[in-house]
N, C-alpha and C. Protein backbone atom coordinates (compact mmCIF):
# COMPACT_ATOMS: atom_id res chain seq x y z
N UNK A 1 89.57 59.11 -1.15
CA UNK A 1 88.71 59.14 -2.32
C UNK A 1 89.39 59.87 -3.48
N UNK A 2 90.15 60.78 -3.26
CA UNK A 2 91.14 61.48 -4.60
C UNK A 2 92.07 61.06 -4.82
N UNK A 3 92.43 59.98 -4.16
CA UNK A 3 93.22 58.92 -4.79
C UNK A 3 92.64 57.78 -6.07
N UNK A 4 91.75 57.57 -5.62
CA UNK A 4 90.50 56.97 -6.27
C UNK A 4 90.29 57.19 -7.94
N UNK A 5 89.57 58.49 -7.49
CA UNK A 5 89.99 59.45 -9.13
C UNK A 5 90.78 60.20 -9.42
N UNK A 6 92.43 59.63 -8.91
CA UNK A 6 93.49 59.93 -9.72
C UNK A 6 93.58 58.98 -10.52
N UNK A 7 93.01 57.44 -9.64
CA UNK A 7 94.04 56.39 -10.41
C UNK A 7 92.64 56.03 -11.68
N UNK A 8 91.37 56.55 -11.45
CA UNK A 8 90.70 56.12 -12.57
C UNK A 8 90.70 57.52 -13.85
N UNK A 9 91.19 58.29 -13.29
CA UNK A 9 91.55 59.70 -14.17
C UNK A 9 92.71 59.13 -15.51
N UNK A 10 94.04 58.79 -15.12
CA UNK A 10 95.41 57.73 -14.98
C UNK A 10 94.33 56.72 -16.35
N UNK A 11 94.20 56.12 -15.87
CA UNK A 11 93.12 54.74 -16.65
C UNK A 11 92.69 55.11 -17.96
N UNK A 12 92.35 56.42 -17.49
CA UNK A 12 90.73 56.94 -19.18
C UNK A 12 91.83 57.67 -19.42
N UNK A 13 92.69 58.34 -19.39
CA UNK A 13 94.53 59.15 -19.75
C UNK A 13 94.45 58.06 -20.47
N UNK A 14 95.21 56.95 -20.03
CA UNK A 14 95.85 55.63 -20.92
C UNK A 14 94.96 54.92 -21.74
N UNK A 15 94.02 54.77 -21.39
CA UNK A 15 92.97 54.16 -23.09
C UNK A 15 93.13 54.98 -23.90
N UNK A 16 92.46 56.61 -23.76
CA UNK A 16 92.91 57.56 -25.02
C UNK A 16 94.21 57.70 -25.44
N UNK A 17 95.22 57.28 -25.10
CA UNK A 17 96.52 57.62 -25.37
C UNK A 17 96.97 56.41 -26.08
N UNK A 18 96.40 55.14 -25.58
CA UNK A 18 96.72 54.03 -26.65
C UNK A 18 95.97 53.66 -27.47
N UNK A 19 94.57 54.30 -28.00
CA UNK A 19 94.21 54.44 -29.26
C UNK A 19 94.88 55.81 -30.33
N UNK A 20 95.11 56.49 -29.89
CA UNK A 20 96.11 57.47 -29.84
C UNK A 20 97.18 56.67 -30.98
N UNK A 21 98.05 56.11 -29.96
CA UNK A 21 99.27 55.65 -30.20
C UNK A 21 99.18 54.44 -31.47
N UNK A 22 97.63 53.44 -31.36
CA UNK A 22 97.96 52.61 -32.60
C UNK A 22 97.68 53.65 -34.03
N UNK A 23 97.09 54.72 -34.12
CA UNK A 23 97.50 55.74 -34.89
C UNK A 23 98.67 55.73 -35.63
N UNK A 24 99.18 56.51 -34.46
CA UNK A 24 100.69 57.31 -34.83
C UNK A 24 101.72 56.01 -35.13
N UNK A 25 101.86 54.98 -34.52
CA UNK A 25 102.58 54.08 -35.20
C UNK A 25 102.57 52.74 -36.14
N UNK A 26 101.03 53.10 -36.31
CA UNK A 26 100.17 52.16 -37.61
C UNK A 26 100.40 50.88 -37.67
N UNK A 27 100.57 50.38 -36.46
CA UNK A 27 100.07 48.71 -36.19
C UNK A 27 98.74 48.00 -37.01
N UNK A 28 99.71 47.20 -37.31
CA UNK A 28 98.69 45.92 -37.93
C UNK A 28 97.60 45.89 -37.44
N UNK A 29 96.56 45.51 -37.38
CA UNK A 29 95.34 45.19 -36.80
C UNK A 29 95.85 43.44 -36.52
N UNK A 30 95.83 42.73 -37.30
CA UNK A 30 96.07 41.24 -37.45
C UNK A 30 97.32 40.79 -36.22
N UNK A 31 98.12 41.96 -36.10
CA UNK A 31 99.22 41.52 -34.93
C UNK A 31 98.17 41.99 -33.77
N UNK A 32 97.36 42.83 -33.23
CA UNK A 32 96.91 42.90 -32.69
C UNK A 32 95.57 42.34 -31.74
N UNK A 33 94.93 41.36 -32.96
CA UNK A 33 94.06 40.36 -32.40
C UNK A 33 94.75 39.11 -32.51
N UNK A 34 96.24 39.15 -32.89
CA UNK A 34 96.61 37.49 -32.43
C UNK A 34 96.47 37.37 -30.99
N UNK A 35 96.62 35.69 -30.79
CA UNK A 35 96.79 34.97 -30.23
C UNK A 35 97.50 35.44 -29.01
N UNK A 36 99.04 35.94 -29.30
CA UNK A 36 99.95 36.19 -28.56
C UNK A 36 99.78 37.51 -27.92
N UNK A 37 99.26 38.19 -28.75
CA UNK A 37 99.03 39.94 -27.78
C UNK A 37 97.48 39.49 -27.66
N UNK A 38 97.03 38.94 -27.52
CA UNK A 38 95.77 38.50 -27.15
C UNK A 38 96.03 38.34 -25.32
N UNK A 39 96.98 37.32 -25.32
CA UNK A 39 97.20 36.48 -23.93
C UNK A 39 98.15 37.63 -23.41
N UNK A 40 98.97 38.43 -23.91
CA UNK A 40 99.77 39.57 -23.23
C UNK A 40 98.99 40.61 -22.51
N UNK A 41 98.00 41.43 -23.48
CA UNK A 41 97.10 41.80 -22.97
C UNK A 41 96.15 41.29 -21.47
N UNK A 42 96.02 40.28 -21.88
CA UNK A 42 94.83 39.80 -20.81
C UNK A 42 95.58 39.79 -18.91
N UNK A 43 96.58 38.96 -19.84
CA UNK A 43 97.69 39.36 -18.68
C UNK A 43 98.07 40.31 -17.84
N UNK A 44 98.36 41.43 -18.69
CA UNK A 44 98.98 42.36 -18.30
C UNK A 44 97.47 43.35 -17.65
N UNK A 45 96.49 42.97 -18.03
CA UNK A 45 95.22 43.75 -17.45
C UNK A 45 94.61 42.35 -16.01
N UNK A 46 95.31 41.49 -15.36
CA UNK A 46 95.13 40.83 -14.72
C UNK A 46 95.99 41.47 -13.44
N UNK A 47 97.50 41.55 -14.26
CA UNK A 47 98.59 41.94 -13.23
C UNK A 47 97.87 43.12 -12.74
N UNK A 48 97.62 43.81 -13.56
CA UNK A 48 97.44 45.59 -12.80
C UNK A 48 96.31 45.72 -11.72
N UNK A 49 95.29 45.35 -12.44
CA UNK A 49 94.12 44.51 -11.44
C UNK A 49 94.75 44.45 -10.01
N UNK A 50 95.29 43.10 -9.95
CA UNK A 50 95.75 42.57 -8.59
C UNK A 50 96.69 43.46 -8.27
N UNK A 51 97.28 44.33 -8.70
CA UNK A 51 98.41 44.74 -8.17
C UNK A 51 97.63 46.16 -7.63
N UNK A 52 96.72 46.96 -7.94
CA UNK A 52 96.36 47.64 -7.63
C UNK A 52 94.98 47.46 -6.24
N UNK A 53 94.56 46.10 -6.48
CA UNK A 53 93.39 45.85 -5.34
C UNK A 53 94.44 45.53 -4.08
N UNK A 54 95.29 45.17 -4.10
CA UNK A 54 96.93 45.42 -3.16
C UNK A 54 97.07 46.51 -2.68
N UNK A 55 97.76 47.46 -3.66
CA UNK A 55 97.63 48.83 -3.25
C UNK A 55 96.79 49.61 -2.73
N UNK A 56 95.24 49.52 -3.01
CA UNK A 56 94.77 50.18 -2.07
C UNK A 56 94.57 49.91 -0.55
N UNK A 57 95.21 48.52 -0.50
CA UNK A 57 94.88 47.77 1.15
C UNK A 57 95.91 48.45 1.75
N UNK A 58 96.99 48.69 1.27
CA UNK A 58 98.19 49.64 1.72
C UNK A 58 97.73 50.85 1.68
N UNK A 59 96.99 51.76 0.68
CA UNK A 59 97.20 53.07 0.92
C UNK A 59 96.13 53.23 2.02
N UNK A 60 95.07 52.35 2.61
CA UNK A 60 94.50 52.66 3.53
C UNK A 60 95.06 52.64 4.79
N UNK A 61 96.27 52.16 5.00
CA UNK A 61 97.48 52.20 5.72
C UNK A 61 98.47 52.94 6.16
N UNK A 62 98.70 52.88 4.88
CA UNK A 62 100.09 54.11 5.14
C UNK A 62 99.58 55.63 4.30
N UNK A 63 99.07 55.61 3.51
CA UNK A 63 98.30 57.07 3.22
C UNK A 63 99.09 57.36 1.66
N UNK A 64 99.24 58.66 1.18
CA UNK A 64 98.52 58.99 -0.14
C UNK A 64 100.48 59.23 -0.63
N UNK A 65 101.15 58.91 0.09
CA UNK A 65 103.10 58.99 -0.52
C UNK A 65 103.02 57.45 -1.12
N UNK A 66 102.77 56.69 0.26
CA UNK A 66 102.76 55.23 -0.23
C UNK A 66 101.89 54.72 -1.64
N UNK A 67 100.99 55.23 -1.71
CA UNK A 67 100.02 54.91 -2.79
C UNK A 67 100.60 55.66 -4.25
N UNK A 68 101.12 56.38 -4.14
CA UNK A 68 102.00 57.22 -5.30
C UNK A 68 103.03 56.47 -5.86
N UNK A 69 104.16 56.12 -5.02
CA UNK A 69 104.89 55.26 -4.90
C UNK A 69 104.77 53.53 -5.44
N UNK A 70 103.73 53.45 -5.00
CA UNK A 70 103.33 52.36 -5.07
C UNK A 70 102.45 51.90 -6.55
N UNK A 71 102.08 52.73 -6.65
CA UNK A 71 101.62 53.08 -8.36
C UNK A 71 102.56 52.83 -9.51
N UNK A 72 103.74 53.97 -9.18
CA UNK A 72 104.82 53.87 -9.78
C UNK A 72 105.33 52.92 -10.49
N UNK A 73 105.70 51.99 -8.96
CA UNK A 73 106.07 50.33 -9.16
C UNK A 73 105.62 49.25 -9.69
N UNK A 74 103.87 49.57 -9.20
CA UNK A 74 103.29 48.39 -9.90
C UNK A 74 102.94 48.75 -11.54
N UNK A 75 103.26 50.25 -12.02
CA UNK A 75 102.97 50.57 -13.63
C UNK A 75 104.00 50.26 -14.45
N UNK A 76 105.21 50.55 -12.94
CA UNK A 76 106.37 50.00 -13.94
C UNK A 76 106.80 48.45 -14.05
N UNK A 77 106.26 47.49 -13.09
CA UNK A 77 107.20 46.05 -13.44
C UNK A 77 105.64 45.53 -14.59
N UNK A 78 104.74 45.92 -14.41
CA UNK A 78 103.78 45.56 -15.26
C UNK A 78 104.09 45.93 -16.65
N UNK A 79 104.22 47.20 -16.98
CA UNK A 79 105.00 47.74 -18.52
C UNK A 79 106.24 47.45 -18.57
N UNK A 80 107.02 47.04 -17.62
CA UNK A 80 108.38 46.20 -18.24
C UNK A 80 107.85 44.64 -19.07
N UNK A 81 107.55 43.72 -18.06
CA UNK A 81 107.42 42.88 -18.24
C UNK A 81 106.10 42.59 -19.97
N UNK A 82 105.62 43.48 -19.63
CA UNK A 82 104.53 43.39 -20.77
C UNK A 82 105.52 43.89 -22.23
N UNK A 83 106.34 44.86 -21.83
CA UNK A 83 107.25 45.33 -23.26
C UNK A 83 108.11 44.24 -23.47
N UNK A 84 108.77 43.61 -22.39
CA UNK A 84 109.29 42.09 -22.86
C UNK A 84 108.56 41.08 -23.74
N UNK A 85 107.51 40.71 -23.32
CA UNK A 85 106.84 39.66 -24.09
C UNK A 85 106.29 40.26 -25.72
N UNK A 86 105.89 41.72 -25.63
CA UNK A 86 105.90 41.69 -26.95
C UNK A 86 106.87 41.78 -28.01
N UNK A 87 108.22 42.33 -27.18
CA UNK A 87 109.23 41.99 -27.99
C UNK A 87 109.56 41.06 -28.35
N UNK A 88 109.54 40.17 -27.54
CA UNK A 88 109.51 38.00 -27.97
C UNK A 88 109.07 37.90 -28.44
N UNK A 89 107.52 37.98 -28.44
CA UNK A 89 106.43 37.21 -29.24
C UNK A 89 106.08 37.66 -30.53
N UNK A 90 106.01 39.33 -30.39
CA UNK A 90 105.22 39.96 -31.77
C UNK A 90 106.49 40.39 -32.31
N UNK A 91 107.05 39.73 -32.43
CA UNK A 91 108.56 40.17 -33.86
C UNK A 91 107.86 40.57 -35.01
N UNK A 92 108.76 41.98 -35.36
CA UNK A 92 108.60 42.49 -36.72
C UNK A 92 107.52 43.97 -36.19
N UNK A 93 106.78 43.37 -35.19
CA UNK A 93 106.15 44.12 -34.72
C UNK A 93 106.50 45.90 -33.78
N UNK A 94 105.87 46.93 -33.94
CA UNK A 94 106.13 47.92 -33.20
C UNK A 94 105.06 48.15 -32.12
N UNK A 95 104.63 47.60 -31.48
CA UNK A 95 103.71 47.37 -30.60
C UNK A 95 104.38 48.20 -28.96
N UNK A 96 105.56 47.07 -28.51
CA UNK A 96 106.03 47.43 -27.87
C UNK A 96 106.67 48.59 -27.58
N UNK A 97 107.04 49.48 -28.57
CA UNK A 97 106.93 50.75 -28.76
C UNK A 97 106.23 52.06 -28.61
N UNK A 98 104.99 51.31 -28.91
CA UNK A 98 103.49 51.86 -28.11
C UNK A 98 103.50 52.41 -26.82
N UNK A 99 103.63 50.94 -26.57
CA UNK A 99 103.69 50.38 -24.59
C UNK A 99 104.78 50.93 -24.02
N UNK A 100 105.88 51.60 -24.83
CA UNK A 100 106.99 52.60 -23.91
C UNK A 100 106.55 53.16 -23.67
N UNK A 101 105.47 54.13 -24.88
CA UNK A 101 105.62 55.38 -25.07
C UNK A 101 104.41 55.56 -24.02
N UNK A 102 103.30 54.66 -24.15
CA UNK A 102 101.75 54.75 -22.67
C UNK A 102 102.65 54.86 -21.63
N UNK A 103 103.67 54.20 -21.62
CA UNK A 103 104.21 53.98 -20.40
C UNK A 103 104.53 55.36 -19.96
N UNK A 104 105.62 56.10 -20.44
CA UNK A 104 106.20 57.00 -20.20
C UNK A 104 104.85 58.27 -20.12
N UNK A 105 104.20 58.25 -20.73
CA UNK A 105 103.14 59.39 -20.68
C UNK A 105 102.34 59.22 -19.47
N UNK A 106 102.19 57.87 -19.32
CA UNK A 106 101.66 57.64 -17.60
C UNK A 106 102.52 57.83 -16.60
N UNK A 107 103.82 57.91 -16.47
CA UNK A 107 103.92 58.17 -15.49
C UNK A 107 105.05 59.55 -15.49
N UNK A 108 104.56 60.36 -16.38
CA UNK A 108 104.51 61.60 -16.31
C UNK A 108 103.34 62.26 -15.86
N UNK A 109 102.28 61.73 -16.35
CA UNK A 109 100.99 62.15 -15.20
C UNK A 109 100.72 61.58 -13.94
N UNK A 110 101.54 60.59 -13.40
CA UNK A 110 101.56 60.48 -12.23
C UNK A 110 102.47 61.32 -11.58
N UNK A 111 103.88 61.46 -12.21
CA UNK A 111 104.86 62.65 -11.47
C UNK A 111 103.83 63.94 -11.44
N UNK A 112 102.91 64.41 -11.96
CA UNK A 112 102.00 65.84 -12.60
C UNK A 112 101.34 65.68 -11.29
N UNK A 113 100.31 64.50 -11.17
CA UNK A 113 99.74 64.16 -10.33
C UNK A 113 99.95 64.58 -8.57
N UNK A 114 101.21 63.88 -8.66
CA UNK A 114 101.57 64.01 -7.52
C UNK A 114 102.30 65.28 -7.37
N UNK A 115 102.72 65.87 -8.20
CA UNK A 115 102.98 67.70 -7.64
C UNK A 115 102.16 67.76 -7.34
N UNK A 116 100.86 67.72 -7.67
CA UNK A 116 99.36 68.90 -7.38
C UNK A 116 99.53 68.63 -6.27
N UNK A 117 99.31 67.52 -5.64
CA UNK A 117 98.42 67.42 -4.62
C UNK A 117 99.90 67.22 -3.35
């Protein structure tokens, strides 16, 4: 269960941090309800989804290293792949820049995370 509300702790971290972030690097609004980060988005909140209803079938398995681990991986090929497409798609755009920076702040609170406990 404190795995649970790490990873929904992690979640409400990263919404505030990427309203946060369209702040500090003053994204368009108009690049942001296109089309293309429209379908990136949706995507990329599909991948994590599945990748995480996965993970917990494992961490009920192998226990709370694997699930850390496993976090890791699925935050990172999800924010790779998602910083790819906005670099393709939203040219001109600093979006993907954003999405380093959530990135990196998440999984500095997962390294945080996982000291504590």
């Amino acid at each position: 269960m404190n795995h649970f509300l790490l990873v929904n702790a992690a979640m409400a971290v990263l919404l505030i941090l990427e309203g946060l972030n369209r702040k500090w690097f003053a994204i368009d609004e108009a690049v942001l309800e296109s089309v293309p980060a429209e379908k990136i988005r949706r995507g990329s909140k599909w991948a994590m989804s599945a990748g995480l209803l996965i993970l917990f079938t494992v961490m009920q398995l192998q226990g709370a290293v694997a699930f850390s681990i496993g976090l890791m991986v699925i935050f990172t090929a999800v924010a790779g792949v998602k910083v790819y497409f906005e670099w393709k798609l939203l040219k001109g755009s600093r979006k993907y820049r954003m999405t380093l920076v959530t990135y990196v702040l998440g999984m500095l609170f997962t390294f945080f995370m996982m000291h504590i406990s």
